[in-house]
Protein backbone atom coordinates (compact mmCIF):
# COMPACT_ATOMS: atom_id res chain seq x y z
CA UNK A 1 44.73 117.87 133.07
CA UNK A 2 48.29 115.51 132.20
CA UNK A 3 50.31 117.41 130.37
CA UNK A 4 52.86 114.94 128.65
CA UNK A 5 55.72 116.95 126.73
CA UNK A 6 57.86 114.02 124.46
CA UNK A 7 60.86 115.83 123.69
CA UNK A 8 63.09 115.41 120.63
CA UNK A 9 66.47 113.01 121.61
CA UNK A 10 69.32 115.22 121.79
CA UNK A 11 72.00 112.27 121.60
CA UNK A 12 73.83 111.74 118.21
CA UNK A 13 72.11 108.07 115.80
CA UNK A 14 69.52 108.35 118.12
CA UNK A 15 65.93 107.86 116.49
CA UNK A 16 63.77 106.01 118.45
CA UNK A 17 60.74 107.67 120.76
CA UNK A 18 58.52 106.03 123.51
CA UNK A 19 55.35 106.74 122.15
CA UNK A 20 53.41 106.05 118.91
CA UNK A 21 50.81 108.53 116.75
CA UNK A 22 48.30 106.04 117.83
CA UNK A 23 49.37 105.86 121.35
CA UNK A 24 49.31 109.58 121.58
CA UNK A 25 45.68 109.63 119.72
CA UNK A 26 44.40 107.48 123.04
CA UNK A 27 45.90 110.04 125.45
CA UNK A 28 43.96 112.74 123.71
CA UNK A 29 40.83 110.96 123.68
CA UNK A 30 41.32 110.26 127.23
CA UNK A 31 41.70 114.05 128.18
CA UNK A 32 45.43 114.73 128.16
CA UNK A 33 47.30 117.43 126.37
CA UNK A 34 50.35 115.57 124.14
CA UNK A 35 52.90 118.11 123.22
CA UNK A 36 55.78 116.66 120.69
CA UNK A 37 58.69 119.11 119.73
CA UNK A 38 59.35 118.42 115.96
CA UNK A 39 62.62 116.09 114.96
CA UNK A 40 64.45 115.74 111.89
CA UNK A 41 65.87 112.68 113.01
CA UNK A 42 63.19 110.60 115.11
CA UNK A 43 61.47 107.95 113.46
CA UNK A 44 58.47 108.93 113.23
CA UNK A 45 57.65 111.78 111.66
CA UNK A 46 56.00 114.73 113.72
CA UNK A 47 53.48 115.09 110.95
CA UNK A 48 52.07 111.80 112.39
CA UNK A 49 51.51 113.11 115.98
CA UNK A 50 50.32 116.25 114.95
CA UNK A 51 47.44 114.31 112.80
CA UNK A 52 46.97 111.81 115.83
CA UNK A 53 45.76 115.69 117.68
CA UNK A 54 49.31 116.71 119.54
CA UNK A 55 50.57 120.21 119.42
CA UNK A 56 54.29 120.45 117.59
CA UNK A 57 56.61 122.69 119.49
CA UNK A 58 60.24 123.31 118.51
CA UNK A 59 63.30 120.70 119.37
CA UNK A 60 64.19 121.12 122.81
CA UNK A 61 61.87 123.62 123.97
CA UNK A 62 60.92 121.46 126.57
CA UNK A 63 62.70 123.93 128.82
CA UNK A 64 60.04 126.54 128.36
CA UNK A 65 57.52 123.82 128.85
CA UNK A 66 54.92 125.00 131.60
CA UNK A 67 55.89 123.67 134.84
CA UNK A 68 53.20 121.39 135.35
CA UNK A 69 53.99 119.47 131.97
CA UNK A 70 55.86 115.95 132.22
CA UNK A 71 58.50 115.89 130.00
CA UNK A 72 59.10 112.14 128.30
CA UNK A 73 62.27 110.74 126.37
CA UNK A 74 64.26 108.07 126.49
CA UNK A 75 68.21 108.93 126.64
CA UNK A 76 70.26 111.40 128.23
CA UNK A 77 69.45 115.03 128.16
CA UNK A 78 72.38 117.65 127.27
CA UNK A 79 74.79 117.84 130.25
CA UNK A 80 74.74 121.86 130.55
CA UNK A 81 74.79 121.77 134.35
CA UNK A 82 71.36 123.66 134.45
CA UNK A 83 68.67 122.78 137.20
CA UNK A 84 65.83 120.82 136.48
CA UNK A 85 62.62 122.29 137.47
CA UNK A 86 60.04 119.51 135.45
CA UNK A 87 59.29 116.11 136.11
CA UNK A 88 61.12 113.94 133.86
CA UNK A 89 60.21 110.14 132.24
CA UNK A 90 63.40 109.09 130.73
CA UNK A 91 66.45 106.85 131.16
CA UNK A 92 68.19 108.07 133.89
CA UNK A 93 70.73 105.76 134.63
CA UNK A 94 71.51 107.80 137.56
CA UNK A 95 70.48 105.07 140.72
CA UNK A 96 74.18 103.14 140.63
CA UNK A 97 76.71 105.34 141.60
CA UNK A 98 77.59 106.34 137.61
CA UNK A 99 79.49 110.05 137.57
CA UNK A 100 76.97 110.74 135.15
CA UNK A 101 73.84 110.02 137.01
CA UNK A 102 75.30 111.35 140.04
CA UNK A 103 75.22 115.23 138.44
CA UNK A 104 71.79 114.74 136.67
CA UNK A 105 70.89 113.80 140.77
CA UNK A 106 72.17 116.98 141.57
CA UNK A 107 70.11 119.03 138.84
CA UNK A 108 66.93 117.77 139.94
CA UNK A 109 67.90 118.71 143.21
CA UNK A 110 68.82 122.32 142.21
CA UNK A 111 65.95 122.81 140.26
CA UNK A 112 62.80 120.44 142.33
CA UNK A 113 61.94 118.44 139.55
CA UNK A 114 61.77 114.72 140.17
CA UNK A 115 63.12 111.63 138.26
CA UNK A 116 60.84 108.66 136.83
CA UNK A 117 63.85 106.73 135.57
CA UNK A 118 61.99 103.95 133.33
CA UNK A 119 64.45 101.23 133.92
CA UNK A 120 62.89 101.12 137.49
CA UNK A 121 59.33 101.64 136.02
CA UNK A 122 58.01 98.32 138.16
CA UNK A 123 54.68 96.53 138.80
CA UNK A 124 54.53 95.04 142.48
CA UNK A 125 56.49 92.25 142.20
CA UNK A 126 59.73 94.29 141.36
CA UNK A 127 59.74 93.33 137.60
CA UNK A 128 60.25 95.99 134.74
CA UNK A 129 56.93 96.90 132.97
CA UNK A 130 58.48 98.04 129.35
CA UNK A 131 61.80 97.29 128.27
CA UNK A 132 64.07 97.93 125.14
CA UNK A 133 65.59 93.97 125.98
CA UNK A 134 64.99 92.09 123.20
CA UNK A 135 65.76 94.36 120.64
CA UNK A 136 68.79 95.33 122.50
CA UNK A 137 69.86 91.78 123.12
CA UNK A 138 68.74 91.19 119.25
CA UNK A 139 71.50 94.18 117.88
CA UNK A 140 73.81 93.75 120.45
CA UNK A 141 74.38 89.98 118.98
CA UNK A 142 74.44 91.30 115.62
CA UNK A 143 76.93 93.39 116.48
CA UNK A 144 79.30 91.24 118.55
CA UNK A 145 78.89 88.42 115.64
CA UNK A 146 79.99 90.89 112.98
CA UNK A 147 83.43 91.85 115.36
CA UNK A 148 84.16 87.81 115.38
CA UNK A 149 83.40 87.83 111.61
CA UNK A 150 86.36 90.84 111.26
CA UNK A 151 88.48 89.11 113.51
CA UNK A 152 88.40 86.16 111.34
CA UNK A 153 89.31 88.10 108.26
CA UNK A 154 92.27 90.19 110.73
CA UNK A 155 90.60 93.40 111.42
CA UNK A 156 87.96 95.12 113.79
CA UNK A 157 84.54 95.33 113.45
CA UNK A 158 83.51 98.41 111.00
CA UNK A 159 81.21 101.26 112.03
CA UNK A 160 77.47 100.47 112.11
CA UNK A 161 74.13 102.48 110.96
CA UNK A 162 70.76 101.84 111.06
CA UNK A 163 69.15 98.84 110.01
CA UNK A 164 66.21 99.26 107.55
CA UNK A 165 64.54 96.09 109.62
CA UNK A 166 65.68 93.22 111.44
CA UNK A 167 65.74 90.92 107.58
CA UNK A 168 68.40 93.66 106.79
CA UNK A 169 70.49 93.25 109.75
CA UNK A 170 70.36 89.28 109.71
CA UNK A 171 71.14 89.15 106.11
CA UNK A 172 74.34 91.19 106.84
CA UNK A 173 75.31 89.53 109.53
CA UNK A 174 74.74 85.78 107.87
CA UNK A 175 76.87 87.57 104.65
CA UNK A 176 79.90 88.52 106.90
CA UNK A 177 80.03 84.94 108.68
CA UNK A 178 80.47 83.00 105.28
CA UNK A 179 80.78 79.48 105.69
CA UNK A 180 82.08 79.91 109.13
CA UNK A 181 80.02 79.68 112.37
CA UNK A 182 80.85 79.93 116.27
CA UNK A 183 79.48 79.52 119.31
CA UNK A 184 78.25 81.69 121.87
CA UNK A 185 77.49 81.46 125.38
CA UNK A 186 74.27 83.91 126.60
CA UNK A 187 74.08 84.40 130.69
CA UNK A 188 70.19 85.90 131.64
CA UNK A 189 69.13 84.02 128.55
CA UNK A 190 65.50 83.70 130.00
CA UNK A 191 65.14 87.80 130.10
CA UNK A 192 63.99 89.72 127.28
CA UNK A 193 67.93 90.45 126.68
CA UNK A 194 68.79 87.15 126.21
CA UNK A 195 66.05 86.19 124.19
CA UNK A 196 66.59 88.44 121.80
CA UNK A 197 70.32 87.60 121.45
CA UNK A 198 69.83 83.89 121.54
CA UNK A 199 66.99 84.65 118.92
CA UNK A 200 69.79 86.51 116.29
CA UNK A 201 72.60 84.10 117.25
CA UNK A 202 70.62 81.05 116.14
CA UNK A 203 68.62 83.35 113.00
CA UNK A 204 72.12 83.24 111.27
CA UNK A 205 73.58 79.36 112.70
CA UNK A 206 75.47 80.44 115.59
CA UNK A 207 75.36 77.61 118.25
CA UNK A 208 74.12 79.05 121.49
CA UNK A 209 74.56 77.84 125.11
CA UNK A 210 71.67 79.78 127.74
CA UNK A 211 72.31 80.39 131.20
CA UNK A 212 70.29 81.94 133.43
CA UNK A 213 70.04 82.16 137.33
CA UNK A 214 70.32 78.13 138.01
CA UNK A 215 73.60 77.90 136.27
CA UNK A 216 75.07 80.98 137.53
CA UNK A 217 73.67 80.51 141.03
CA UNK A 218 77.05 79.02 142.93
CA UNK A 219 78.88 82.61 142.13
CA UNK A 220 81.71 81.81 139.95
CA UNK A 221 84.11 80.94 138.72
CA UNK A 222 83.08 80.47 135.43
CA UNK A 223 85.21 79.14 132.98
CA UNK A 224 82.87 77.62 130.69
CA UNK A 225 82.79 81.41 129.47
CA UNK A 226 86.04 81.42 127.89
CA UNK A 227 85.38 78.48 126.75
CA UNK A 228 83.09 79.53 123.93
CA UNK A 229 84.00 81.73 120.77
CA UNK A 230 81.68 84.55 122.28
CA UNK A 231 79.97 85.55 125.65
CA UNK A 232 77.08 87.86 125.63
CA UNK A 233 76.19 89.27 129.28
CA UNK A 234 72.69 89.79 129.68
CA UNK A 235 71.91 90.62 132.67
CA UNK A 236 71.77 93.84 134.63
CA UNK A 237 74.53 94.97 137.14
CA UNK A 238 73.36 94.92 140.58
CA UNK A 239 74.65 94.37 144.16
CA UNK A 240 75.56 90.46 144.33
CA UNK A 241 76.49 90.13 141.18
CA UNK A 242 78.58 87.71 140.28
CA UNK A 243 81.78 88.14 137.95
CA UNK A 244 81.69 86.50 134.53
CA UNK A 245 84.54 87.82 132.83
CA UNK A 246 87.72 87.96 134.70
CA UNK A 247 89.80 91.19 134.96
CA UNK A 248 92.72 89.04 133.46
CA UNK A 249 90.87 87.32 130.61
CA UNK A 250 92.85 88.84 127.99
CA UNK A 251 96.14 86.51 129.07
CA UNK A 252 94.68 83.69 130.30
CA UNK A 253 94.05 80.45 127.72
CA UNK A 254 90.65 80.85 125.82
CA UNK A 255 88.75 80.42 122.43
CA UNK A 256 86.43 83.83 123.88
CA UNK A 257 87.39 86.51 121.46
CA UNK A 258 84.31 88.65 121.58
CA UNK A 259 82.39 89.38 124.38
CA UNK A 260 78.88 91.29 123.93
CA UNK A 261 78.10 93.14 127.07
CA UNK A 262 74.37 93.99 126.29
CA UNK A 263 73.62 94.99 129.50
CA UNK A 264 76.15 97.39 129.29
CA UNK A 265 77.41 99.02 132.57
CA UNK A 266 80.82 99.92 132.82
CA UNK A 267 81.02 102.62 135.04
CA UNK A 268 78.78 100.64 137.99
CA UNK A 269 80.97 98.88 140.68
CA UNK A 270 78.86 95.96 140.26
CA UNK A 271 80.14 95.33 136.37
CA UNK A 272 80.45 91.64 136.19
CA UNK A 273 82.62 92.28 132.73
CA UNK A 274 85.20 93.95 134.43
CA UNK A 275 88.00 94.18 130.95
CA UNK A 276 86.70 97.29 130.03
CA UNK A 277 86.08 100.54 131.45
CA UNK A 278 83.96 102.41 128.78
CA UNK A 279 81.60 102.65 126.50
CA UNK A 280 81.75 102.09 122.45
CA UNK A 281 80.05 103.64 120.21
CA UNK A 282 78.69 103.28 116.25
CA UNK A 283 81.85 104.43 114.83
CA UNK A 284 84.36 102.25 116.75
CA UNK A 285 81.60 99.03 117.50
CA UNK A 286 84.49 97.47 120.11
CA UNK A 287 87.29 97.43 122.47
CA UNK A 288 89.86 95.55 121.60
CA UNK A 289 91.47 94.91 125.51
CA UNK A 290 93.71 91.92 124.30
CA UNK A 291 95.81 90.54 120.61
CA UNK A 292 96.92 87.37 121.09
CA UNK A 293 94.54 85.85 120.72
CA UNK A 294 91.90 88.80 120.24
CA UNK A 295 89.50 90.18 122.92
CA UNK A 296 87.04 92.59 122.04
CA UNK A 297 83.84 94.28 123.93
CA UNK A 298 80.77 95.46 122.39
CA UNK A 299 79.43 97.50 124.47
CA UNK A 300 77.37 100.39 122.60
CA UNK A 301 74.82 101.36 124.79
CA UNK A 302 72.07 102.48 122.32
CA UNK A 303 71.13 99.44 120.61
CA UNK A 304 68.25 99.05 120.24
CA UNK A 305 68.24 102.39 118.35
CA UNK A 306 70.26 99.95 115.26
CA UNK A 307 66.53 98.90 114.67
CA UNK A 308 64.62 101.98 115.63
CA UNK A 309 61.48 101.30 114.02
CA UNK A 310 60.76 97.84 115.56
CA UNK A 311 62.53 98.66 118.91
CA UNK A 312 59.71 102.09 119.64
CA UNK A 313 56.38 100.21 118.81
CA UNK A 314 57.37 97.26 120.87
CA UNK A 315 58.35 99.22 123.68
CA UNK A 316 55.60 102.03 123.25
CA UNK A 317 53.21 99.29 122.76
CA UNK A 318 54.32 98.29 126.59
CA UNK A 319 54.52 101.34 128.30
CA UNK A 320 51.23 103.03 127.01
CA UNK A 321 49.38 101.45 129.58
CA UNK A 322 51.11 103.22 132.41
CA UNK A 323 50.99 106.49 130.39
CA UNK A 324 47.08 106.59 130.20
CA UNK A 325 47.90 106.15 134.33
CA UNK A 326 49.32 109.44 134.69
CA UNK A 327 46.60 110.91 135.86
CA UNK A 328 47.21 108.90 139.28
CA UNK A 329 51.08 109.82 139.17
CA UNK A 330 51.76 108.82 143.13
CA UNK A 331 50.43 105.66 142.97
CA UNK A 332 51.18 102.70 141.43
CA UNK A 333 54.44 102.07 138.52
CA UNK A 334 54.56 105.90 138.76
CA UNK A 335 54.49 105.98 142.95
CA UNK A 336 56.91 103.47 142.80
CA UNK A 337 58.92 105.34 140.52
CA UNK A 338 58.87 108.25 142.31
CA UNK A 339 59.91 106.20 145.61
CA UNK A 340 63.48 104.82 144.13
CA UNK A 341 64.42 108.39 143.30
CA UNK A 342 63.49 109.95 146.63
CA UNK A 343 65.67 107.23 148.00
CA UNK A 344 67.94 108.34 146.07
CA UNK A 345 68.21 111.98 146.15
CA UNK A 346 69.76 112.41 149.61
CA UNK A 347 72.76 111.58 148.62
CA UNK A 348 73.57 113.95 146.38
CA UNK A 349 72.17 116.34 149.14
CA UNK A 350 74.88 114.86 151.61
């Protein structure tokens, strides 16, 4: 019998979970045992999957979890060195060379577990089968939009919370822009990213431009990019990739003042945004990496979690077809899955 364990989310404004009450319901009915450790943070409340027939178990006790259980979330898990014995659905971000992903490797080394990392969850044609994109394109332009609004007015973007729903965030966003509108550039505007940040930009009168793989084809230069009042890069660093934002942007002549990198990958040697070199975060929204004029990077990399509500049904409505398929976990997204990080392992092994 499947075990599936969906563990609380140990990172800080993070709310969202992969699966729904209902979703779990089906995975009962179908035979599986559904364990969900209680959370006073995630959306959904664990009353709800207790009703829909999962057993509640403590936050984090998905260590104790019996060894045969597959143990689901979405972000990182706490970095306390120890190995990992269980086999783990999650965001991994571990398949690129990051430091980070590099010592989660080496715990599931230590401890024989294996990695499904879901950003490489893939049907046969190589293409993602569930995806935070659009929501994370969607917040991620809401975001960037509010840092040109502070510019405008002389300061920084502020700190951002959670959303109540995606009315909320556009209202807020179309208040801080007043009477004044720019325009934005989006690169992998045919992707669920792009979509969703093309959808926001245009939801509150921002003028948007949409490239995809025919315009971006010849390799670069671009300049067109700093020719627009933002640039949102949504696309996902990978060997090949071409560079959008020049190293030197910040001193060369430009209207670009705000740059949304959705995709988000600072740390990979592939970054085709290569001004900044980490993360932000909810409290401090943006780099600023030049003044005169001003340059500054959004580049939180939780997102979608801004809108946690609408970002976990639309992705649990995608992936709970490949959950019920757990039962045949060598075959298939799953075998594939399992493939990449064997591929992978070695090298931390080296």
């Amino acid at each position: 019998m499947v075990h599936l364990w969906v563990r609380a989310e140990s990172r800080p404004n993070e709310r969202r979970v992969g699966i729904t009450p209902e979703g779990a319901a089906r995975l009962v009915a179908k035979g599986f045992a559904v364990t969900v450790e209680d959370s006073a943070t995630r959306i959904v409340p664990a009353a709800d999957f207790a009703h829909a027939g999962a057993a509640i178990a403590s936050e984090g006790s998905w260590r104790d979890a019996p060894g045969d259980a597959i143990v689901f979330g979405l972000k990182e898990l706490p970095e306390d060195g120890t190995p990992l014995r269980h086999r783990h659905i999650m965001f991994g971000h571990a398949f690129k060379g990051q430091p980070a992903g590099q010592r989660l490797l080496r715990r599931f080394a230590a401890g024989g577990g294996t990695l499904y990392d879901l950003e490489y969850l893939v049907d046969e044609a190589g293409r993602r089968v569930a995806a935070f994109g659009y929501w994370a394109g969607y917040a991620g332009a809401a975001v960037t939009v509010l840092a040109w609004a502070a510019q405008q007015a002389g300061g920084t973007c502020p700190p951002v919370t959670v959303w109540e729903d995606a009315a909320a965030m556009r209202a807020d966003v179309a208040a801080a822009l007043g009477p004044n509108r720019p325009d934005a550039l989006v690169i992998g505007a045919l992707g669920r990213v792009g979509t969703g940040a093309a959808d926001l930009c245009r939801a509150v009168g921002v003028d948007v431009t949409g490239w995809d793989m025919a315009e971006t084809a010849h390799g670069g230069p671009f300049p067109e990019v700093l020719a627009h009042d933002l640039f949102f890069n949504c696309i996902l660093a990978r060997p090949g990739c071409p560079v959008f934002v020049p190293a030197d942007a910040g001193v060369r002549p430009r209207r670009l003042t705000a740059i949304g990198d959705i995709a988000c990958d600072p740390d990979s040697a592939f970054n085709p945004v290569p001004v900044y070199d980490r993360v932000t975060t909810w409290d401090a929204p943006v780099i600023r990496v030049a003044s005169a004029p001003p340059l500054d990077v959004m580049a939180i990399d939780n997102l979608p979690s801004l809108l946690p509500r609408e970002s976990s049904d639309d992705f649990a409505s995608q992936l709970l077809p490949h959950l019920e398929a757990l039962d045949a976990l060598d075959a298939g997204v799953w075998g594939r899955a399992q493939q990449t990080y064997l591929q992978h392992r070695p090298e931390v092994n080296a």
